[in-house]
Protein backbone atom coordinates (compact mmCIF):
# COMPACT_ATOMS: atom_id res chain seq x y z
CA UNK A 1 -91.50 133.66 40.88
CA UNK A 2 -92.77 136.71 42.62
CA UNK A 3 -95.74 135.89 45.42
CA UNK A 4 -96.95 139.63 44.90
CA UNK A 5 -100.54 139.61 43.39
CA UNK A 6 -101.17 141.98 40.40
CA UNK A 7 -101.57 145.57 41.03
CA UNK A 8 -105.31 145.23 38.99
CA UNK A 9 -106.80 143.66 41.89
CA UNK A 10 -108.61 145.26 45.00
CA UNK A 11 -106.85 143.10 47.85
CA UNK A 12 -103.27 143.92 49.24
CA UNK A 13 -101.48 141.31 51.50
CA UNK A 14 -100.46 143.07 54.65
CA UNK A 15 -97.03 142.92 55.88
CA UNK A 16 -97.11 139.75 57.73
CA UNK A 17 -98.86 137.42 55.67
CA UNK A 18 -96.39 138.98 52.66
CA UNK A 19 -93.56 138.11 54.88
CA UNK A 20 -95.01 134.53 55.81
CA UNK A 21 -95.15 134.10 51.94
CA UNK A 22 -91.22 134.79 51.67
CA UNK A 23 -90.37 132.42 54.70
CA UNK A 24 -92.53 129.73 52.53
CA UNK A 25 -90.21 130.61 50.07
CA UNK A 26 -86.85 130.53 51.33
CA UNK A 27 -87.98 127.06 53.40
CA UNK A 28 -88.96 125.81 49.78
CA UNK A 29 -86.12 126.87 48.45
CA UNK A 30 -83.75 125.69 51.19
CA UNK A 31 -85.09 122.41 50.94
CA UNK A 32 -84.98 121.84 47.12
CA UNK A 33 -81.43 122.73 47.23
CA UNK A 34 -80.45 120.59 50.17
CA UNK A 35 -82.01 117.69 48.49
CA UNK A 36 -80.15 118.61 44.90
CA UNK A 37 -76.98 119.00 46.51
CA UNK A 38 -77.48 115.94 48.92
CA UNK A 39 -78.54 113.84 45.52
CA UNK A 40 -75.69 115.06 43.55
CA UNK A 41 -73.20 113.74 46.58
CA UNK A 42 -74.70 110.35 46.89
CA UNK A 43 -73.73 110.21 43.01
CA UNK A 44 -70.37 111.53 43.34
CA UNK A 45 -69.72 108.95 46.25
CA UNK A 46 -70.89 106.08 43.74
CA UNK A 47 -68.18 106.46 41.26
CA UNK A 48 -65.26 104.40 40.81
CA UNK A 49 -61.78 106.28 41.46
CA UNK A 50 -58.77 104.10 41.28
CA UNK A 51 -56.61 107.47 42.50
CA UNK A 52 -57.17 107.68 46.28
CA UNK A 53 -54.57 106.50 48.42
CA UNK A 54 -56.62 104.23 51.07
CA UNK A 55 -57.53 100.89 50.71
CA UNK A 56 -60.52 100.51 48.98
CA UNK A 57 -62.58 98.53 51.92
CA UNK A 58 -61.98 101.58 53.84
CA UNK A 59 -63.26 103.83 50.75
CA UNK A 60 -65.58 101.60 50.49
CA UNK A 61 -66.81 102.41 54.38
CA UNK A 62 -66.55 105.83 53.68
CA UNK A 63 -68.63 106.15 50.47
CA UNK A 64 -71.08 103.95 52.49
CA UNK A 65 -71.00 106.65 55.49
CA UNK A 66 -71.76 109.20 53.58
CA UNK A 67 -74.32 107.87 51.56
CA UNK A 68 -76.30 106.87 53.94
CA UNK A 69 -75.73 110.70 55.80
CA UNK A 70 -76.86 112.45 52.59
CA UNK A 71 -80.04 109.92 52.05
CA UNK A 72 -81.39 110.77 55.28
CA UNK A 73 -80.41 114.63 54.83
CA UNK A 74 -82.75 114.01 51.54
CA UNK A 75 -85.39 112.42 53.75
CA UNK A 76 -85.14 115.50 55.97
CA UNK A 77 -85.62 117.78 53.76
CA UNK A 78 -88.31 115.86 52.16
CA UNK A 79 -89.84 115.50 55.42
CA UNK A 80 -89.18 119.10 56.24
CA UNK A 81 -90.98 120.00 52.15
CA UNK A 82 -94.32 117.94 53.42
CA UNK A 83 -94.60 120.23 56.63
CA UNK A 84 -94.21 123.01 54.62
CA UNK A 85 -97.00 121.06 52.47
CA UNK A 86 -99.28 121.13 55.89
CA UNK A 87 -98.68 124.40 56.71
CA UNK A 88 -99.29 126.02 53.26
CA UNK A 89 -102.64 124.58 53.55
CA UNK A 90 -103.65 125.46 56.57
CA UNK A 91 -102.21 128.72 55.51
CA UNK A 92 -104.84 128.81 52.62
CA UNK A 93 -107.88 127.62 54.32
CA UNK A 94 -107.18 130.05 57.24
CA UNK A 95 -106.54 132.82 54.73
CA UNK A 96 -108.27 132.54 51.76
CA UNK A 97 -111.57 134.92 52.86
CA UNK A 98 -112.70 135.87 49.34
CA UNK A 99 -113.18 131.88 48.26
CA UNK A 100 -114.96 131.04 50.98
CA UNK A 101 -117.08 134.20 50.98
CA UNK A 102 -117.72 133.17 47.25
CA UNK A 103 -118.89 130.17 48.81
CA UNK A 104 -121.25 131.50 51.43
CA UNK A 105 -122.97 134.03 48.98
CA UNK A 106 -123.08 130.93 46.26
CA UNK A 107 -124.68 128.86 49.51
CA UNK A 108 -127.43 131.62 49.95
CA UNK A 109 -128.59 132.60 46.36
CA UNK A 110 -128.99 129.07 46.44
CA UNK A 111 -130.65 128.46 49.74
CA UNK A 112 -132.74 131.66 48.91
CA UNK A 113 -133.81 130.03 45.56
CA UNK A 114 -135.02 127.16 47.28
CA UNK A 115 -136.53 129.55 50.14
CA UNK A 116 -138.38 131.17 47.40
CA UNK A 117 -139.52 127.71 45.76
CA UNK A 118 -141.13 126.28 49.08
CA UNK A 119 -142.47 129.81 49.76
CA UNK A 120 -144.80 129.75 46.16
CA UNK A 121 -145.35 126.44 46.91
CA UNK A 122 -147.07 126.89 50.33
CA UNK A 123 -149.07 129.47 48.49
CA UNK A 124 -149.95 127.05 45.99
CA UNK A 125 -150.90 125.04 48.67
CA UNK A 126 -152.76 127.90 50.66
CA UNK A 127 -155.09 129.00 48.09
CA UNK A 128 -156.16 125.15 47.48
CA UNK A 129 -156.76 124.22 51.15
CA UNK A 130 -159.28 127.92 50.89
CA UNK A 131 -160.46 126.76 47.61
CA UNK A 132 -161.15 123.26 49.12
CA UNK A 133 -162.71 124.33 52.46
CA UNK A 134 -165.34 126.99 50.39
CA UNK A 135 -166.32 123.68 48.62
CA UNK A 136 -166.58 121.56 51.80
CA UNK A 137 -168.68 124.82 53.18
CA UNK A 138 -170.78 125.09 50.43
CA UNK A 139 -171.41 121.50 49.98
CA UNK A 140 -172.08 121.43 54.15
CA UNK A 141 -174.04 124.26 53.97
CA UNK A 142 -176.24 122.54 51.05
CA UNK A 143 -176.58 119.45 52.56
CA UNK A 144 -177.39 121.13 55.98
CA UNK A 145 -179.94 122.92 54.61
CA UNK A 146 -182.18 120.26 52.98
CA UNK A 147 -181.65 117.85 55.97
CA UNK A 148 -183.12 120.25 58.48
């Protein structure tokens, strides 16, 4: 799983966001195979072995011990996956510039749509308030007229 992008596209990571994208890595990694391992352990704990040569209350204890020690190493690294989780996102929103300038320019052919839509529109609405007021001024000038 490589985090490079293609060599087709225009954008190059730059050194420290690459090597922020390999420390999400390793941390990923890390943690998935402290939870494997810690899951595998809890299951070798739970079998039965008749061989051992203490009592088995006391390998009972034990197995007990260290299953509860390797459930909350799982919960750690769990815990520790969900951070990652956090920061990945904020990594994303705080780094992702060509979405949200896809956004912004999808925003303004839109807003200048509309722009354009109330602009005819007030034309519209110009030429009928001058067609209206040459009838008012004709009929006023009519009526004016034959009164005096």
């Amino acid at each position: 799983m490589s985090l490079n992008k293609p060599q087709t596209q225009t954008t190059v990571l730059s050194a420290t966001t690459q090597n922020m994208l390999q420390s999400y890595l390793k941390r990923l990694q890390d943690d998935m195979q402290a939870m494997y391992d810690n899951f595998n352990e809890i299951t070798k704990a739970a079998r039965i072995d008749d061989s051992t040569q203490v009592t088995s209350s006391t390998q009972y204890l034990h197995d007990n011990y260290q299953m509860k020690v390797r459930a909350a190493n799982i919960v750690r690294a769990g815990n520790s996956l969900m951070m990652l989780i956090s920061e990945l996102k904020t990594f994303l929103i705080l780094n992702d510039f060509p979405q949200v300038n896809k956004h912004v320019n999808d925003q303004n052919k839109l807003l200048e749509a509309v722009q354009k839509g109330v602009y005819g529109n007030m034309v519209l609405l110009g030429d009928d308030v001058v067609q209206v007021n040459n009838d008012l001024a004709s009929v006023y000038a009519a009526t004016a007229w034959k009164s005096s």
